[in-house]
PDB file of N, CA and C in Angstrom:
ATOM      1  N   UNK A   1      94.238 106.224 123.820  1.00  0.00           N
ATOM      2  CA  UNK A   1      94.141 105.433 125.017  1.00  0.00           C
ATOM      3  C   UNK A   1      95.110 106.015 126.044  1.00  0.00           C
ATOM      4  N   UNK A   2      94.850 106.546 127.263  1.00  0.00           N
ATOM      5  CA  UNK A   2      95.672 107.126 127.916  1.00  0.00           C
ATOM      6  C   UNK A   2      95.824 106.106 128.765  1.00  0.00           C
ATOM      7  N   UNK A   3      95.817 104.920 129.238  1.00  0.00           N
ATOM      8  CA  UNK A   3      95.741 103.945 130.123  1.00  0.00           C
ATOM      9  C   UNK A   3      95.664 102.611 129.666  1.00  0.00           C
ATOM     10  N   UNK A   4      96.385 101.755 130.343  1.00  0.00           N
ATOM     11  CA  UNK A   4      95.595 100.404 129.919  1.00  0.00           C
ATOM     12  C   UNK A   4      95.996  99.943 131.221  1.00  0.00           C
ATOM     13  N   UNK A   5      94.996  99.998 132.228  1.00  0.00           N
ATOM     14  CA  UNK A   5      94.704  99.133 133.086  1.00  0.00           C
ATOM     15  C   UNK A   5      94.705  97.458 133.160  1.00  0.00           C
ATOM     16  N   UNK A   6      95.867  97.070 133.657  1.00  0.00           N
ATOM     17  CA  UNK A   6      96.128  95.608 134.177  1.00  0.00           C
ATOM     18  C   UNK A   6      95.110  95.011 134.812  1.00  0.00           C
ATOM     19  N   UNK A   7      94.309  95.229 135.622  1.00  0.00           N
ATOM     20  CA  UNK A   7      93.191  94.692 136.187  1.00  0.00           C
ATOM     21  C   UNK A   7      91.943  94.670 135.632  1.00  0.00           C
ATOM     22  N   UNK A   8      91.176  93.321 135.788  1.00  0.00           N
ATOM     23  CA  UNK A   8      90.062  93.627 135.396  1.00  0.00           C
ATOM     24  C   UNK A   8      88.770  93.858 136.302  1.00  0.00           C
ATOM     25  N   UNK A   9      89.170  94.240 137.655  1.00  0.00           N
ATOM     26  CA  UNK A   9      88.200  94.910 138.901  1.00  0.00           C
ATOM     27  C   UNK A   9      88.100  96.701 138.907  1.00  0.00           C
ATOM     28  N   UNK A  10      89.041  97.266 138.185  1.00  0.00           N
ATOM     29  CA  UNK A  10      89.689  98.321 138.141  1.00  0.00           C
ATOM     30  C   UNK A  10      88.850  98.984 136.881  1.00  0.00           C
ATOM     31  N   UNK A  11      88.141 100.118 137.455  1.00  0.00           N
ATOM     32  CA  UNK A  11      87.341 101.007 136.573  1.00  0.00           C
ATOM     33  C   UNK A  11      88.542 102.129 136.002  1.00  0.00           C
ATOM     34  N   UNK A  12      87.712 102.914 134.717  1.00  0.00           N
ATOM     35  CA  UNK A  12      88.885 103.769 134.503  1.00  0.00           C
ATOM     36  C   UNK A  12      88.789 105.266 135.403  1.00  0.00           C
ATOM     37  N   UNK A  13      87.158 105.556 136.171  1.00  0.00           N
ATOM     38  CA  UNK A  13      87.461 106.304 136.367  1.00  0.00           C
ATOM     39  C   UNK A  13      88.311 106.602 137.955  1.00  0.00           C
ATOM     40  N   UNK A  14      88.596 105.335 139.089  1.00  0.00           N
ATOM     41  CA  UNK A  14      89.251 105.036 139.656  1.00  0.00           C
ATOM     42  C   UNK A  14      90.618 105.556 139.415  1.00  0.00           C
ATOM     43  N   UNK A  15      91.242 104.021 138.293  1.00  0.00           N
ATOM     44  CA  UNK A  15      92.413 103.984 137.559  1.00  0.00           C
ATOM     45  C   UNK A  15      92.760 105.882 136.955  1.00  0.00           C
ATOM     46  N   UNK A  16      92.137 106.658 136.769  1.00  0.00           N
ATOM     47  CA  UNK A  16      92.799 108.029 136.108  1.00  0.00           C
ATOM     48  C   UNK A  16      92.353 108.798 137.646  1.00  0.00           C
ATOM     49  N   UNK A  17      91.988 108.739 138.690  1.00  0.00           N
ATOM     50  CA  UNK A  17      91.746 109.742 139.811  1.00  0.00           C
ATOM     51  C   UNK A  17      93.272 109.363 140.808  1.00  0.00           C
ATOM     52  N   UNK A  18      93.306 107.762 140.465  1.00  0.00           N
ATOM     53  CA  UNK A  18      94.518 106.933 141.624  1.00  0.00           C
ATOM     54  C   UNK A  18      95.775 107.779 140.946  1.00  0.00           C
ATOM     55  N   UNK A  19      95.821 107.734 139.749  1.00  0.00           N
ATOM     56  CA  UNK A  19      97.057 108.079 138.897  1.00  0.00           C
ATOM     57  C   UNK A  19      97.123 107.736 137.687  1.00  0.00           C
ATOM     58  N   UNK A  20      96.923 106.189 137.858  1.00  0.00           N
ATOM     59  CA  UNK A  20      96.914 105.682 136.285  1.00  0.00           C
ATOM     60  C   UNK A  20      98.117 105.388 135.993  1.00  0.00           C
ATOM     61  N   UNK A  21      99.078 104.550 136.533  1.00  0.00           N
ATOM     62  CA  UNK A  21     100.210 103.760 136.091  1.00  0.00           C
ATOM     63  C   UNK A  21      99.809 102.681 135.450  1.00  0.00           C
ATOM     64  N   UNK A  22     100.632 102.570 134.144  1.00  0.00           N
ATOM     65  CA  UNK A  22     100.026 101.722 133.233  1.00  0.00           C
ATOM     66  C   UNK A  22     101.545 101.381 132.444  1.00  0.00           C
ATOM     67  N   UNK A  23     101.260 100.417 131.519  1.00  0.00           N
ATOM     68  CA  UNK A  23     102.259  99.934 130.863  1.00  0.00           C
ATOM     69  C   UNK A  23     102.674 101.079 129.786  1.00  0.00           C
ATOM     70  N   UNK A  24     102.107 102.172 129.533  1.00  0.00           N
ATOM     71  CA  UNK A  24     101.878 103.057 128.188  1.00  0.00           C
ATOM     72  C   UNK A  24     102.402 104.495 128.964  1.00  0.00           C
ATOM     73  N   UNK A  25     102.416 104.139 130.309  1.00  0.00           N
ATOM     74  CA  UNK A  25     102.633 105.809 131.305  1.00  0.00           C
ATOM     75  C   UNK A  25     104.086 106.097 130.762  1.00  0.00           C
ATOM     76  N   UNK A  26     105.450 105.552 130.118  1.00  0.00           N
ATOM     77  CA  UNK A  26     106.455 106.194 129.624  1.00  0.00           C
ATOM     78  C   UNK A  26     106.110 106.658 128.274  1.00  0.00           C
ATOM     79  N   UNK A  27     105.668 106.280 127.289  1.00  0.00           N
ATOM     80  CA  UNK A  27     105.260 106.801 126.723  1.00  0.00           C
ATOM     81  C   UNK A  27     103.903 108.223 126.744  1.00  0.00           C
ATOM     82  N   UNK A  28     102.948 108.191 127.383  1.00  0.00           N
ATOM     83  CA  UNK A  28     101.992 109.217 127.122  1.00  0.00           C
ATOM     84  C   UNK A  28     101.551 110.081 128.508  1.00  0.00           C
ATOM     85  N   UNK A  29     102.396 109.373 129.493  1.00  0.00           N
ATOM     86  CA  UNK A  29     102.504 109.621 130.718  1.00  0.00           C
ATOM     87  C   UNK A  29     101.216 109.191 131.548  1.00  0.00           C
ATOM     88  N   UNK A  30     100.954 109.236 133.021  1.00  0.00           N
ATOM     89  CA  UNK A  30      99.919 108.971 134.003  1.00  0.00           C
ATOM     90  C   UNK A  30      98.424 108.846 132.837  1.00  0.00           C
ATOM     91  N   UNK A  31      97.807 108.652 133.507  1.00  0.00           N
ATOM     92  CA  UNK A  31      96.759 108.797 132.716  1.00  0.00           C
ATOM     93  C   UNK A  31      96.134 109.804 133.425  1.00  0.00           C
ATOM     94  N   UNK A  32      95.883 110.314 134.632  1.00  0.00           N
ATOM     95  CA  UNK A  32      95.398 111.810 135.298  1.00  0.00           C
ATOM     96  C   UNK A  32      96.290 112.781 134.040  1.00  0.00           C
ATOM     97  N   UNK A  33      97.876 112.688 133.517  1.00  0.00           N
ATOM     98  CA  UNK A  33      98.059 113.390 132.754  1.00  0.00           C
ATOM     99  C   UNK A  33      97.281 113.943 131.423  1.00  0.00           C
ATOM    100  N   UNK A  34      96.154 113.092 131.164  1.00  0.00           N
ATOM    101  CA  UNK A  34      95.798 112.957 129.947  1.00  0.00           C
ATOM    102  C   UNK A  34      93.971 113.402 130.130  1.00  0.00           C
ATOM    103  N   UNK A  35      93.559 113.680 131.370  1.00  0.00           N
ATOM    104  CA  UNK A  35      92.377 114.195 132.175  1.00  0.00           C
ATOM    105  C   UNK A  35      91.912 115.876 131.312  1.00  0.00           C
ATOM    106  N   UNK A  36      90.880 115.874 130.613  1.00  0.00           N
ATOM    107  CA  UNK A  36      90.443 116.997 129.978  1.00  0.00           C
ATOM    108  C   UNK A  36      89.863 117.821 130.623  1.00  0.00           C
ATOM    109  N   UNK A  37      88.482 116.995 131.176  1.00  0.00           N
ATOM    110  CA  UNK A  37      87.523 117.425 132.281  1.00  0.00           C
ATOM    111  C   UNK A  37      86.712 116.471 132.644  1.00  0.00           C
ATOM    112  N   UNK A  38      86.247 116.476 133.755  1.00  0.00           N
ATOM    113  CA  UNK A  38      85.231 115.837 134.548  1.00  0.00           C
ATOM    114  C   UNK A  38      83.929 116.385 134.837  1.00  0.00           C
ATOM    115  N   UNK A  39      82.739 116.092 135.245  1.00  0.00           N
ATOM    116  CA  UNK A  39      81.701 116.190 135.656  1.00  0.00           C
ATOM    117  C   UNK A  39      81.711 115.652 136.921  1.00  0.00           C
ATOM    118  N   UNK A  40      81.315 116.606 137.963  1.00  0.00           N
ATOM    119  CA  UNK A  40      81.151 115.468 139.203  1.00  0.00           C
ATOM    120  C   UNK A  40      80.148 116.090 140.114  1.00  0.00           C
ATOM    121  N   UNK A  41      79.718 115.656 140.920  1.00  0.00           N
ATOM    122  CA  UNK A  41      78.643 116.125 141.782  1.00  0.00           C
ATOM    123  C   UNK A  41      79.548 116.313 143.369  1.00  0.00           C
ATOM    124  N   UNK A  42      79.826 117.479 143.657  1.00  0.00           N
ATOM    125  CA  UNK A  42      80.291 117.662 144.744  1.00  0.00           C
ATOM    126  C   UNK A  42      79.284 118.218 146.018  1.00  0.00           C
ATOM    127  N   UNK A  43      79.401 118.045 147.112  1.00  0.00           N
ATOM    128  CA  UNK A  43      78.560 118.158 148.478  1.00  0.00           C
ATOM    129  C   UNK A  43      78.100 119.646 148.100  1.00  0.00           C
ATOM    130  N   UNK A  44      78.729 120.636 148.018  1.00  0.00           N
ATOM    131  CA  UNK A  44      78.276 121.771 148.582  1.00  0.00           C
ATOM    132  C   UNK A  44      77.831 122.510 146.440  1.00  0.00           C
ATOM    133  N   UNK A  45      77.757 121.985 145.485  1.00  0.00           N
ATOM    134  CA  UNK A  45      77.617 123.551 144.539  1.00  0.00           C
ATOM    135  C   UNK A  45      76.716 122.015 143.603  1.00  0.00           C
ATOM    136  N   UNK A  46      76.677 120.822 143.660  1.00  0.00           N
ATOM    137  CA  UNK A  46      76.016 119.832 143.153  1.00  0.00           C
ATOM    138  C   UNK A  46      76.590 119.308 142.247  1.00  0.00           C
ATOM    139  N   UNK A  47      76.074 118.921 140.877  1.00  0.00           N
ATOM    140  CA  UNK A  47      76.929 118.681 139.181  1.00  0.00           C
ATOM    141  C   UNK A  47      77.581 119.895 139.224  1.00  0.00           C
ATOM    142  N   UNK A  48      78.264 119.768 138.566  1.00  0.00           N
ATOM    143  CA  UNK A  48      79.464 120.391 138.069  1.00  0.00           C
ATOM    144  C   UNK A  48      80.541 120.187 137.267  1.00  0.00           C
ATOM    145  N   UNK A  49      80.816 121.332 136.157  1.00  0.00           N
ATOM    146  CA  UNK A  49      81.922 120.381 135.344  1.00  0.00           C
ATOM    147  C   UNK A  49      82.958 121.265 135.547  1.00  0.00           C
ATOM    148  N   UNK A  50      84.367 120.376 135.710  1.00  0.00           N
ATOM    149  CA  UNK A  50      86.216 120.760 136.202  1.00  0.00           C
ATOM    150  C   UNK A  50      87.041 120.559 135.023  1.00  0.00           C
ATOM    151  N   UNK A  51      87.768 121.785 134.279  1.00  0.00           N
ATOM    152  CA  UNK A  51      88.569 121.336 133.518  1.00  0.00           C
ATOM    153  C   UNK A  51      89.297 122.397 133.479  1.00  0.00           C
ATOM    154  N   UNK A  52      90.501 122.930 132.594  1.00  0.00           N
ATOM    155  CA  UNK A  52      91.258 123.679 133.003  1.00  0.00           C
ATOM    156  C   UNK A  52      90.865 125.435 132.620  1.00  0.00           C
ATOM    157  N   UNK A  53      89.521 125.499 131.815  1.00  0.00           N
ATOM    158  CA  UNK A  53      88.829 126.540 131.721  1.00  0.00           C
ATOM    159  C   UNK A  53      87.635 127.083 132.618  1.00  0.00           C
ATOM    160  N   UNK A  54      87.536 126.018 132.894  1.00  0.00           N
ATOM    161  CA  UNK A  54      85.620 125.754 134.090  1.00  0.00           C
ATOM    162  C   UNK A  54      86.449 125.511 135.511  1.00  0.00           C
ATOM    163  N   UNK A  55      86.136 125.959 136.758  1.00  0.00           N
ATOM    164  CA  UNK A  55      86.611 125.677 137.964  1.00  0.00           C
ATOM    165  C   UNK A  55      87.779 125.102 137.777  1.00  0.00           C
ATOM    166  N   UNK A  56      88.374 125.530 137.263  1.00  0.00           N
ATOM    167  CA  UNK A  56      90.450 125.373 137.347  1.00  0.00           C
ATOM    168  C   UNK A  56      90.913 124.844 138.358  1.00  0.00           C
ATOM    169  N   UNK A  57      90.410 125.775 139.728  1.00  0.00           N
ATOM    170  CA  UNK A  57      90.961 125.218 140.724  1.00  0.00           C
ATOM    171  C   UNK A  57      90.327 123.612 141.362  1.00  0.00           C
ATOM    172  N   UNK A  58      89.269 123.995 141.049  1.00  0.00           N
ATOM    173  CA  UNK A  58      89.088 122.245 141.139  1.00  0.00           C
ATOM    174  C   UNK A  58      89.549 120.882 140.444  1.00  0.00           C
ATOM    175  N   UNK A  59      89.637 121.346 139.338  1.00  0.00           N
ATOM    176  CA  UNK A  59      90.177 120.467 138.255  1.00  0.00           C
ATOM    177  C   UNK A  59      91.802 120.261 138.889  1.00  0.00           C
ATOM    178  N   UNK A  60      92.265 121.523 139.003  1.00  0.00           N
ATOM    179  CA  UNK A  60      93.717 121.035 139.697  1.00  0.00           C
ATOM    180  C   UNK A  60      93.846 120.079 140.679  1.00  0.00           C
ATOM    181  N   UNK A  61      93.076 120.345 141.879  1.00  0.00           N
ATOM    182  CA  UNK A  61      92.544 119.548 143.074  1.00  0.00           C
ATOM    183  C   UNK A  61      92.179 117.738 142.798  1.00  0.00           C
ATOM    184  N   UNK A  62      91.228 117.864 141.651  1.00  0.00           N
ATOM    185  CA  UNK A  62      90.779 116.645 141.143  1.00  0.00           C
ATOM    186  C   UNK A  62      91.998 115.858 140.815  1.00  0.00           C
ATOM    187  N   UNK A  63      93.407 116.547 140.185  1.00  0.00           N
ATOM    188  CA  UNK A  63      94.535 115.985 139.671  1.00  0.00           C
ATOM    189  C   UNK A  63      95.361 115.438 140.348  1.00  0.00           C
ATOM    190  N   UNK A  64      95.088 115.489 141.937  1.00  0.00           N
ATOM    191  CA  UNK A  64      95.830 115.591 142.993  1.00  0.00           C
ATOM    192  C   UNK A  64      95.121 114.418 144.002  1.00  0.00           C
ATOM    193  N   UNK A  65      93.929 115.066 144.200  1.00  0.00           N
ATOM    194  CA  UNK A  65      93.429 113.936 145.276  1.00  0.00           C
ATOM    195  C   UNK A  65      91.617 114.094 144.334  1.00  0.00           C
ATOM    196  N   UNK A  66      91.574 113.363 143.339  1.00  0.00           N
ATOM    197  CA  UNK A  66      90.250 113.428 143.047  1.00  0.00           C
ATOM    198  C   UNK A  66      89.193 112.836 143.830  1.00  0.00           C
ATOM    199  N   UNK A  67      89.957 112.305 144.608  1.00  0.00           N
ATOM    200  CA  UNK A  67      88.646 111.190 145.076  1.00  0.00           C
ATOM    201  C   UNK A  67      88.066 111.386 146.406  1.00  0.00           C
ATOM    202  N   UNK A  68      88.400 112.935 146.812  1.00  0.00           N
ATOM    203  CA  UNK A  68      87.941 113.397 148.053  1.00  0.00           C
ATOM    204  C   UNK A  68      87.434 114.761 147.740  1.00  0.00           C
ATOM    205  N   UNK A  69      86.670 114.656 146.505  1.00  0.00           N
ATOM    206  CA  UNK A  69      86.327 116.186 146.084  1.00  0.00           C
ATOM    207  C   UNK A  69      84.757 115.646 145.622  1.00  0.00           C
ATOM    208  N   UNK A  70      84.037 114.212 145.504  1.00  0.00           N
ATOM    209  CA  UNK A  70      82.751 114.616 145.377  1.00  0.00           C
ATOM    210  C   UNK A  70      83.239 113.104 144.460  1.00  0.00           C
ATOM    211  N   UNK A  71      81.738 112.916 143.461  1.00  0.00           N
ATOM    212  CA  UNK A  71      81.422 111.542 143.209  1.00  0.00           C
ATOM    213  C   UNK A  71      81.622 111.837 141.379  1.00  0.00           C
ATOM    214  N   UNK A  72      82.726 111.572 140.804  1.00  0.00           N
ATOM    215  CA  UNK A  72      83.040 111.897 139.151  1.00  0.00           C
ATOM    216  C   UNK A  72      81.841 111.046 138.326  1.00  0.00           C
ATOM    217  N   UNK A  73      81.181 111.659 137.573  1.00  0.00           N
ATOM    218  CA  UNK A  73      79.829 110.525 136.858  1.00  0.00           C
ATOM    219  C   UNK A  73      80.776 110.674 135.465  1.00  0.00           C
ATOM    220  N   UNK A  74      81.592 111.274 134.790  1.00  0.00           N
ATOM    221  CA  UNK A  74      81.896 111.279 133.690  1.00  0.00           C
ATOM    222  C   UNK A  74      83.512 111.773 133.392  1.00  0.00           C
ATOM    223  N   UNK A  75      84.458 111.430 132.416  1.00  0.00           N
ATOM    224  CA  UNK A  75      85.816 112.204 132.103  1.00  0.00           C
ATOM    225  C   UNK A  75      85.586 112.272 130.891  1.00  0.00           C
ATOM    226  N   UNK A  76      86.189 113.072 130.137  1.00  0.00           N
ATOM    227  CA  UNK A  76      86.950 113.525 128.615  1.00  0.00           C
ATOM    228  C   UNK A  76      88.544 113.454 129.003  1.00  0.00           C
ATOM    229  N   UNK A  77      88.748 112.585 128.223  1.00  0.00           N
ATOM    230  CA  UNK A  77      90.182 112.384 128.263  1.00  0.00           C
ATOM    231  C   UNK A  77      90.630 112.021 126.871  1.00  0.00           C
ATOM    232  N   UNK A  78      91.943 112.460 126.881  1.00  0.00           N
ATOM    233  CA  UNK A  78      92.976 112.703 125.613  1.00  0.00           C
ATOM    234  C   UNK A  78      93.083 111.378 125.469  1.00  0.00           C
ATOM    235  N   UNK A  79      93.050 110.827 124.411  1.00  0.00           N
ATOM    236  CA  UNK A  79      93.087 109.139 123.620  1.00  0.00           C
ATOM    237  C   UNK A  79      94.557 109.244 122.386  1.00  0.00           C
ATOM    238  N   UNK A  80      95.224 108.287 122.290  1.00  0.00           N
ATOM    239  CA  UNK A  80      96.086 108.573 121.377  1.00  0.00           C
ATOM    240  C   UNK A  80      96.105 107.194 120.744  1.00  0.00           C
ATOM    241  N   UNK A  81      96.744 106.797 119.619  1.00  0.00           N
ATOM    242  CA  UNK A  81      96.347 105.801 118.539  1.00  0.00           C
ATOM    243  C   UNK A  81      97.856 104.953 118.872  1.00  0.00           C
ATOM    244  N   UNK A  82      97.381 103.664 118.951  1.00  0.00           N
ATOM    245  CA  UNK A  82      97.985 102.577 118.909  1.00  0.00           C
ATOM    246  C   UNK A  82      99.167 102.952 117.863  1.00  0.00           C
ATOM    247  N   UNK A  83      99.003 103.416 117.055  1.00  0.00           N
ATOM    248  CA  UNK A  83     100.563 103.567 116.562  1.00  0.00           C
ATOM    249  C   UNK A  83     101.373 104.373 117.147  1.00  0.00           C
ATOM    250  N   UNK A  84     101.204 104.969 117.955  1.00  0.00           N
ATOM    251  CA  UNK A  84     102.084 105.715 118.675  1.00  0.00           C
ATOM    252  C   UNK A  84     103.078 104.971 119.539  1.00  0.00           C
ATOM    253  N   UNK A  85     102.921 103.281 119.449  1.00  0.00           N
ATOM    254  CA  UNK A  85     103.047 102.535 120.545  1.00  0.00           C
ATOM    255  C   UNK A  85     104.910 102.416 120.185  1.00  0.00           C
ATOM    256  N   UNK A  86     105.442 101.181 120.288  1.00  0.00           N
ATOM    257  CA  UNK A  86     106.605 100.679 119.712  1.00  0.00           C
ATOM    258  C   UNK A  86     107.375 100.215 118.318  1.00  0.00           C
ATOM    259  N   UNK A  87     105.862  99.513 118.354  1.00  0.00           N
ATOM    260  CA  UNK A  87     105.596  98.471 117.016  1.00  0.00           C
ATOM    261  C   UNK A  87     104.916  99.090 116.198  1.00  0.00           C
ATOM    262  N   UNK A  88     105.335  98.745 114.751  1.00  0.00           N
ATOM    263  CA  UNK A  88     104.585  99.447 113.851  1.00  0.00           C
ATOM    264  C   UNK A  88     103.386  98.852 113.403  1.00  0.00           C
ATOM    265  N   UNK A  89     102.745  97.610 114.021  1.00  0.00           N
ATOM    266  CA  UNK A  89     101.440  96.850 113.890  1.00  0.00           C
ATOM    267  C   UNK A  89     100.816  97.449 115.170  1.00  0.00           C
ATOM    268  N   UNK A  90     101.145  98.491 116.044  1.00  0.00           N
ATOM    269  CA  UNK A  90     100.567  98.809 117.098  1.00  0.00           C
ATOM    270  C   UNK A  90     100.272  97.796 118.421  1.00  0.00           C
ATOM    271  N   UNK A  91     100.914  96.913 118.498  1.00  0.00           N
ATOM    272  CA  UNK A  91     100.744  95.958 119.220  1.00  0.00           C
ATOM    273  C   UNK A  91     102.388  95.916 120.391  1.00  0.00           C
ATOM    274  N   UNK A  92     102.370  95.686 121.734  1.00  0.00           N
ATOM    275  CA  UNK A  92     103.128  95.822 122.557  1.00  0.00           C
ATOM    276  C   UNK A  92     103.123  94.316 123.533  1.00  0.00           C
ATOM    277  N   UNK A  93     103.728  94.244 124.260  1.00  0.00           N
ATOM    278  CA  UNK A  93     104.608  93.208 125.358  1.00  0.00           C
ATOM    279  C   UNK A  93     104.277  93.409 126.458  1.00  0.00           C
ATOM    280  N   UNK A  94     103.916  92.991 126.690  1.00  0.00           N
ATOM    281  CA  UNK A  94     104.123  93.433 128.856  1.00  0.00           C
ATOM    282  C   UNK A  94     104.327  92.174 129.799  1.00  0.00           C
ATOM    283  N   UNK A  95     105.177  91.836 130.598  1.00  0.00           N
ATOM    284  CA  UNK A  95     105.695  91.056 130.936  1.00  0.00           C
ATOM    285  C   UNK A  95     104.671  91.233 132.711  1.00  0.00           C
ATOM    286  N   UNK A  96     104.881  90.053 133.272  1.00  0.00           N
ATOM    287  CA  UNK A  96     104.519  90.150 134.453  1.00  0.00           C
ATOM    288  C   UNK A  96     105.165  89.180 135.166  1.00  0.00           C
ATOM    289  N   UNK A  97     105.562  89.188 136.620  1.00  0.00           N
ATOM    290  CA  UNK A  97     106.682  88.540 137.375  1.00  0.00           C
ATOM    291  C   UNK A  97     105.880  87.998 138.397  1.00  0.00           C
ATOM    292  N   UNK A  98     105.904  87.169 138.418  1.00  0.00           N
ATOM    293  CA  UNK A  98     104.868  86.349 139.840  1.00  0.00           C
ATOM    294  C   UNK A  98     106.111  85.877 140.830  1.00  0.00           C
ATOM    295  N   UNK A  99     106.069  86.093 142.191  1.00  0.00           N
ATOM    296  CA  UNK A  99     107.282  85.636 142.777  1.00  0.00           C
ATOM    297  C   UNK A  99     106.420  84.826 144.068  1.00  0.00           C
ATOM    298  N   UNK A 100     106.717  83.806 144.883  1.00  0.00           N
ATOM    299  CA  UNK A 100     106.175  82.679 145.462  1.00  0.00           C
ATOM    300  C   UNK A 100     106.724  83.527 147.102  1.00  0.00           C
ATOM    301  N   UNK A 101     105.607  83.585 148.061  1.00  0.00           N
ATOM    302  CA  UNK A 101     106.234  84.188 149.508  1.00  0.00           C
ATOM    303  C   UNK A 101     107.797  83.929 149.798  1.00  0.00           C
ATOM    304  N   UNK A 102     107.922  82.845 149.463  1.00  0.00           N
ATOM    305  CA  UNK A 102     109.250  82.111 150.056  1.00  0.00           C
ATOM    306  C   UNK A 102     110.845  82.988 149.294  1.00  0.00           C
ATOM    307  N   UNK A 103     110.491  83.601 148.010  1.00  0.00           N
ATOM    308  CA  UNK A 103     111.230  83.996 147.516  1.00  0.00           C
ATOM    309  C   UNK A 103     111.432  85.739 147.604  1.00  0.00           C
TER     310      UNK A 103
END
């Protein structure tokens, strides 16, 4: 799991083009960190697949500002196992802070 997205409006392939700050990003880092390759259909060459062997330089580009390089239909991304987490039941905490305008 390279991500775990807090929202539930929030797609992953959004969430890994934005950056992908997540509760798990100190541990396994961004989730764009964890980006294999993409498929995407860009204006000028059509489908196409970006990864660090296939159009490199796009794939770099994609890592940077993906979301002005064409329309992503698919990712391969690096997944890592809940035990990697804190806890040895694989299970974690995440706290959230709600604060009122006034404060």
């Amino acid at each position: 799991m390279p991500a775990a997205p807090n929202s539930s409006t929030v797609g992953m392939i959004p969430l890994v083009l934005g950056g992908g700050v997540s509760a798990i990003s100190g541990i396994h880092g961004l989730a764009i960190d964890n980006l294999i390759a993409v498929r995407i259909v860009t204006p000028y060459h059509g489908l196409v697949v970006a990864s660090e062997t296939e159009n490199a330089d796009l794939f770099w580009a994609l890592k940077g500002a993906g979301q002005f390089f064409g329309v992503v239909t698919e990712m391969t991304l690096k997944i890592h196992p809940l035990s990697t987490l804190s806890r040895e039941d694989g299970m974690m905490w995440i706290w959230g802070f709600f604060y009122s305008p006034s404060q």
